[in-house]
C-alpha atoms as a PDB file:
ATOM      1  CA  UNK A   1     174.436 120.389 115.716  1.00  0.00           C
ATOM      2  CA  UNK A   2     174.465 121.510 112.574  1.00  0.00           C
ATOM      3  CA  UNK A   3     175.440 119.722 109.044  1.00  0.00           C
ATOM      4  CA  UNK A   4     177.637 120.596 106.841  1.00  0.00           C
ATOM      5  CA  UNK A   5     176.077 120.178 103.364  1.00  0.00           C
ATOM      6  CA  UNK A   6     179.513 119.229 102.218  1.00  0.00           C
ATOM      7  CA  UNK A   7     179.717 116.016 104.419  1.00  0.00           C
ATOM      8  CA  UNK A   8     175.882 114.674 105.089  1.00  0.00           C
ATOM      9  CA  UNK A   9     175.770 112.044 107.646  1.00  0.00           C
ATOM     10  CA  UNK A  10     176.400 108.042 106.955  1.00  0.00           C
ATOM     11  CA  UNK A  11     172.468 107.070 106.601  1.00  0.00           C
ATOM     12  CA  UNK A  12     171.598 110.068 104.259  1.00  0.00           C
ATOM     13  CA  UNK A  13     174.241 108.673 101.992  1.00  0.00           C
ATOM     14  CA  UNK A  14     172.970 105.320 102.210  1.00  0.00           C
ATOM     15  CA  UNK A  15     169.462 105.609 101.548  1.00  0.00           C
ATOM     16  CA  UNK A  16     169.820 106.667  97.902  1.00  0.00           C
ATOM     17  CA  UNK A  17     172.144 103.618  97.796  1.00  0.00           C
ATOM     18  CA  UNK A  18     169.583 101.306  99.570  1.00  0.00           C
ATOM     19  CA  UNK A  19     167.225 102.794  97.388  1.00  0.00           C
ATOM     20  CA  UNK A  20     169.108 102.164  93.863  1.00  0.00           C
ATOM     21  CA  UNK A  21     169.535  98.274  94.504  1.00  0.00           C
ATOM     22  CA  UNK A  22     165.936  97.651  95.891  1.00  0.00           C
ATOM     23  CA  UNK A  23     165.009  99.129  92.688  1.00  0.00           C
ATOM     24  CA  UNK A  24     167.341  96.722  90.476  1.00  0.00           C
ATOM     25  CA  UNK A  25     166.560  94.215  92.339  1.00  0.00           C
ATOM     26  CA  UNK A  26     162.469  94.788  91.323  1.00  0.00           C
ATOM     27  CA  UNK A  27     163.182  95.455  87.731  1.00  0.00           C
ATOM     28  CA  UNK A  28     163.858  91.628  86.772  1.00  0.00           C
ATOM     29  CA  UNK A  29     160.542  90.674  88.567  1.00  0.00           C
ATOM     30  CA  UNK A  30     158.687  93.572  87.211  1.00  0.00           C
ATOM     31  CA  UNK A  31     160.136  92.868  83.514  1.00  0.00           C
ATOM     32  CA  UNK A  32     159.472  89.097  83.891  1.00  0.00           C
ATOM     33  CA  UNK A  33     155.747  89.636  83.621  1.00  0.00           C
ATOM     34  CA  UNK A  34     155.435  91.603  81.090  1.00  0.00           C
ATOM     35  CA  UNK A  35     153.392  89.751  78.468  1.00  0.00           C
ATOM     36  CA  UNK A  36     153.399  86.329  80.050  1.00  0.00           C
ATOM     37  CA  UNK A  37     150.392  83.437  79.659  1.00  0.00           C
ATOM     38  CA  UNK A  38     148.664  83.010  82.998  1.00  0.00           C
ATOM     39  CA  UNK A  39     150.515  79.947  83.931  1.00  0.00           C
ATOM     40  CA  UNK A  40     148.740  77.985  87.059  1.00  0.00           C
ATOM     41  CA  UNK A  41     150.365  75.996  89.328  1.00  0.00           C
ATOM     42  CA  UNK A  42     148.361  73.058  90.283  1.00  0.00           C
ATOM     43  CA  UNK A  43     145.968  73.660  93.050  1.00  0.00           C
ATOM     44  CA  UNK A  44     147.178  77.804  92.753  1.00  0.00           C
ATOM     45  CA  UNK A  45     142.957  78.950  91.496  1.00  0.00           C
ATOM     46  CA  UNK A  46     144.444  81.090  88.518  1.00  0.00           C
ATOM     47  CA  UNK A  47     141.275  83.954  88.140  1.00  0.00           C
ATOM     48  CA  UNK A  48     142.410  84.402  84.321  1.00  0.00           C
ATOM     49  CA  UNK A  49     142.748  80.617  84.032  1.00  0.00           C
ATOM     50  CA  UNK A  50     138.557  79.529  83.278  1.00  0.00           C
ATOM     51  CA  UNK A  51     138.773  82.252  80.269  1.00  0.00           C
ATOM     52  CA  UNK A  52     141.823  80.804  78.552  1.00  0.00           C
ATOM     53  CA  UNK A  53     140.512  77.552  79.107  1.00  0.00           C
ATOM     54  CA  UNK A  54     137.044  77.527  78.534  1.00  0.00           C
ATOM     55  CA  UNK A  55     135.304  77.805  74.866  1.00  0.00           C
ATOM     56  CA  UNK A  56     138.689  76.821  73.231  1.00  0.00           C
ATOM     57  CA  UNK A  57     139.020  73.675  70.802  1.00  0.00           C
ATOM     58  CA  UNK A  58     142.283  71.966  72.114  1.00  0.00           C
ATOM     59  CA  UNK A  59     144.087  69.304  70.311  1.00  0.00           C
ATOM     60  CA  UNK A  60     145.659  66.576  71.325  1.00  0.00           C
ATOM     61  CA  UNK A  61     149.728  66.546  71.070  1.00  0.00           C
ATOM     62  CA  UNK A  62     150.500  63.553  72.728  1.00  0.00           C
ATOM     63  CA  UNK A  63     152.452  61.384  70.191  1.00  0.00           C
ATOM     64  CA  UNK A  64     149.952  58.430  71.529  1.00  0.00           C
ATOM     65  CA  UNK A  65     146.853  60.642  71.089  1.00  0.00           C
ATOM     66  CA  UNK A  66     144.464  59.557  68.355  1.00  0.00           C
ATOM     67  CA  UNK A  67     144.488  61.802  65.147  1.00  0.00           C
ATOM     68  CA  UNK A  68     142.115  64.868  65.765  1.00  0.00           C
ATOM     69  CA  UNK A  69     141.643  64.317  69.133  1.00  0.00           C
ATOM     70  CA  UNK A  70     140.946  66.923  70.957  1.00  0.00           C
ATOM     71  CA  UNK A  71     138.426  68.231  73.740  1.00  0.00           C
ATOM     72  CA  UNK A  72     136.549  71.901  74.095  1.00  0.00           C
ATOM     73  CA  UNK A  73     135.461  72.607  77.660  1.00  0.00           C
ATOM     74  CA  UNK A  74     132.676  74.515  77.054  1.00  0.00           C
ATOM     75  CA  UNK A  75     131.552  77.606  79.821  1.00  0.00           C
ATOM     76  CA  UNK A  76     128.182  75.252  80.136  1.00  0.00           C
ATOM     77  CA  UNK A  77     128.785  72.783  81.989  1.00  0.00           C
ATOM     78  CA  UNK A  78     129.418  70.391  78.669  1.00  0.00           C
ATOM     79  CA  UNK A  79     132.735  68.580  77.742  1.00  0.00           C
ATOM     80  CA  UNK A  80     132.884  67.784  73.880  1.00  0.00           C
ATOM     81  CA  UNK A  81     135.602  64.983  73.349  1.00  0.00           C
ATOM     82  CA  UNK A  82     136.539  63.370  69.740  1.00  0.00           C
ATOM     83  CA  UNK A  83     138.864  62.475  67.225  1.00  0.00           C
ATOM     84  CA  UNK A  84     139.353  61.927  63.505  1.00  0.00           C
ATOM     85  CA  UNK A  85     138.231  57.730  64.267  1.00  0.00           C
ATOM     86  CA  UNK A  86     135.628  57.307  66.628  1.00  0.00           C
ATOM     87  CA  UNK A  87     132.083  58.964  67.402  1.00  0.00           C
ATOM     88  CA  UNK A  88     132.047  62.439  69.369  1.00  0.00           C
ATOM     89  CA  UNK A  89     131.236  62.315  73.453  1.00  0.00           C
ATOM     90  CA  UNK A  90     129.396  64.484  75.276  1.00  0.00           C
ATOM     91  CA  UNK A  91     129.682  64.503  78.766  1.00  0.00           C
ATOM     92  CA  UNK A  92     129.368  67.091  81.974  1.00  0.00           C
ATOM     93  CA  UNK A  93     132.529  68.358  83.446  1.00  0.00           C
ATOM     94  CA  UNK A  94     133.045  71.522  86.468  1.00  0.00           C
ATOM     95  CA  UNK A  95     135.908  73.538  88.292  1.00  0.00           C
ATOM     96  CA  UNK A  96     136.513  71.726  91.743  1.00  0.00           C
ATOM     97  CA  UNK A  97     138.565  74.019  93.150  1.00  0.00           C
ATOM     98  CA  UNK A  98     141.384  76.520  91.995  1.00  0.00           C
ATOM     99  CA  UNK A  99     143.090  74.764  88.910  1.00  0.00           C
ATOM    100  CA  UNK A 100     141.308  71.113  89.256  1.00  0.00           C
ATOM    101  CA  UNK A 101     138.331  70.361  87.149  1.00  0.00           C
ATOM    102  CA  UNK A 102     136.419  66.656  86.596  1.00  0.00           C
ATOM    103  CA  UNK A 103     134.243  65.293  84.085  1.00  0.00           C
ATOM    104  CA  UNK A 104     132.597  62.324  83.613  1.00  0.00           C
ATOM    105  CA  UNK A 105     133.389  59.252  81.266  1.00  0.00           C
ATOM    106  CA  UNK A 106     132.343  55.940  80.772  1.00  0.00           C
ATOM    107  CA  UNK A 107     130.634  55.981  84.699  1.00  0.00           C
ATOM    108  CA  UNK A 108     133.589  57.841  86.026  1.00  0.00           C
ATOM    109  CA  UNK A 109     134.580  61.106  87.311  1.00  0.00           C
ATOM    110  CA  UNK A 110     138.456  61.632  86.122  1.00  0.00           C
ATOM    111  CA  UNK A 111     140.019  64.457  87.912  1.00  0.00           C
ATOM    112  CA  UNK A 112     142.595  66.791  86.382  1.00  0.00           C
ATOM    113  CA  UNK A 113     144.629  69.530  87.013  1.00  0.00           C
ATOM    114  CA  UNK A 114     145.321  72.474  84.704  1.00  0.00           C
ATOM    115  CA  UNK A 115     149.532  72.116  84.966  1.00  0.00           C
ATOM    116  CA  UNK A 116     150.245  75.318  82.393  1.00  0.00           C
ATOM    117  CA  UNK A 117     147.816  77.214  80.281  1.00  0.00           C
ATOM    118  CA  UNK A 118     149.125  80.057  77.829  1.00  0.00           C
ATOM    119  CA  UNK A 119     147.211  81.539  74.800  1.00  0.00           C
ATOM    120  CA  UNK A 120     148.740  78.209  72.516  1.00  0.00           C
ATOM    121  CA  UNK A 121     149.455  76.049  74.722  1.00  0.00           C
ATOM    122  CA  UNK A 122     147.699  73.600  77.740  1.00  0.00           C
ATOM    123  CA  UNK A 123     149.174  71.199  79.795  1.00  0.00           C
ATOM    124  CA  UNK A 124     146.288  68.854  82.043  1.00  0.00           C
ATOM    125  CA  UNK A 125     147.334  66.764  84.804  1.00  0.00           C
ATOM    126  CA  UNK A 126     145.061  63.487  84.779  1.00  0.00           C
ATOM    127  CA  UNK A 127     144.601  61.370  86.881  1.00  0.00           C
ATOM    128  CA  UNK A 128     142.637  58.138  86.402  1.00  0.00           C
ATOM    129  CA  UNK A 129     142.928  55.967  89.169  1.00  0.00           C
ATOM    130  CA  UNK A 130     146.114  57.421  90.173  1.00  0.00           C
ATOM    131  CA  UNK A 131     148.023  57.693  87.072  1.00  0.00           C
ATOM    132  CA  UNK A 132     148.519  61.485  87.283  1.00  0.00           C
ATOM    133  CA  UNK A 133     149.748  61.504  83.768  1.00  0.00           C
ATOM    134  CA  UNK A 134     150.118  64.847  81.214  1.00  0.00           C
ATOM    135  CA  UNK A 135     148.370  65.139  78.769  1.00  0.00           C
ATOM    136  CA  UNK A 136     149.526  68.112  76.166  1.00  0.00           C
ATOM    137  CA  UNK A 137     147.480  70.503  73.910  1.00  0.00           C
ATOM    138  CA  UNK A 138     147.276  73.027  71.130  1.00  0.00           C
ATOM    139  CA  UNK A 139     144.744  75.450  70.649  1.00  0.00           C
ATOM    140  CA  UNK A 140     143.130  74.760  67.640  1.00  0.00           C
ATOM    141  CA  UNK A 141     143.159  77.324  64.615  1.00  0.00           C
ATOM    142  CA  UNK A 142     141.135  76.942  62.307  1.00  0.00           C
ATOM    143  CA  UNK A 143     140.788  75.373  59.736  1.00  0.00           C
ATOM    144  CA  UNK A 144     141.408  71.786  61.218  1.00  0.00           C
ATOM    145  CA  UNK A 145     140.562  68.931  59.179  1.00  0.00           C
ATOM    146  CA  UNK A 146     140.994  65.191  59.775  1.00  0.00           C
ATOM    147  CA  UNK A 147     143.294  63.344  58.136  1.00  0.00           C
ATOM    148  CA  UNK A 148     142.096  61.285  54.704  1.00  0.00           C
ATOM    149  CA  UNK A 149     141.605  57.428  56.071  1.00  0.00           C
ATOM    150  CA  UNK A 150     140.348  56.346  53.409  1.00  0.00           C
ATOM    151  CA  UNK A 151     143.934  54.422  51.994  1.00  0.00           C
END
């Protein structure tokens, strides 16, 4: 049989069709991850997650959080925690598995889980005994200095 050029058959007119709204149906995907923070969903193991979380200063933005707190998870092994009132703490802290990390404090291991991470922004799921509470940060920029205290 032979085709008329005129009149292709039903499928070849399709497929550019087909093709056209797999295409538009990409784009939004596609276009939705253009320039996007490498956001991890708890227990997801994020690969780009350790360097935007590691060898930061964070600060504390809970509205309970002590003035200056804030924590640096250092790529050693070492957790530096403080704030503007009390005496700095040094204490060990490791990835667990995918987005969970622990440290130890005060005799304890506390567990958390990295909830969000972007280049300004941190959200960490704790959870002493079972709270499972978040706890929001900002990276630091410096300079950061402590508030006077002295009124």
């Amino acid at each position: 049989m032979i085709e008329d050029p005129r009149h292709p058959p039903e499928w070849k007119r399709r497929v550019p069709v087909a093709a056209l709204v797999l295409a538009l149906a990409w784009l939004p995907a596609a276009c939705g991850r253009v320039d996007l923070p490498g956001v991890a969903i708890p227990g997801s193991g994020n690969a780009g997650m350790a360097a935007m979380v590691e060898d930061r200063v964070w600060l504390k933005t809970d509205p309970e959080a002590a003035p200056g707190a804030f924590r640096a998870f250092l790529s050693s092994g070492t957790l530096v925690m403080t704030s503007c009132g009390e005496g700095y703490r040094l204490a060990p802290w490791r990835w667990v598995q995918g987005a969970t990390l622990v440290w130890e404090e005060d005799g304890r291991a506390i567990r958390g889980e990295i909830a969000e991470v972007g280049h300004n922004s941190m959200v960490l799921l704790v959870d002493p005994e079972g709270e499972n509470r978040a706890v929001t940060f900002r990276a630091a920029q410096a300079p950061v200095v402590c508030p006077d205290r002295r009124r």
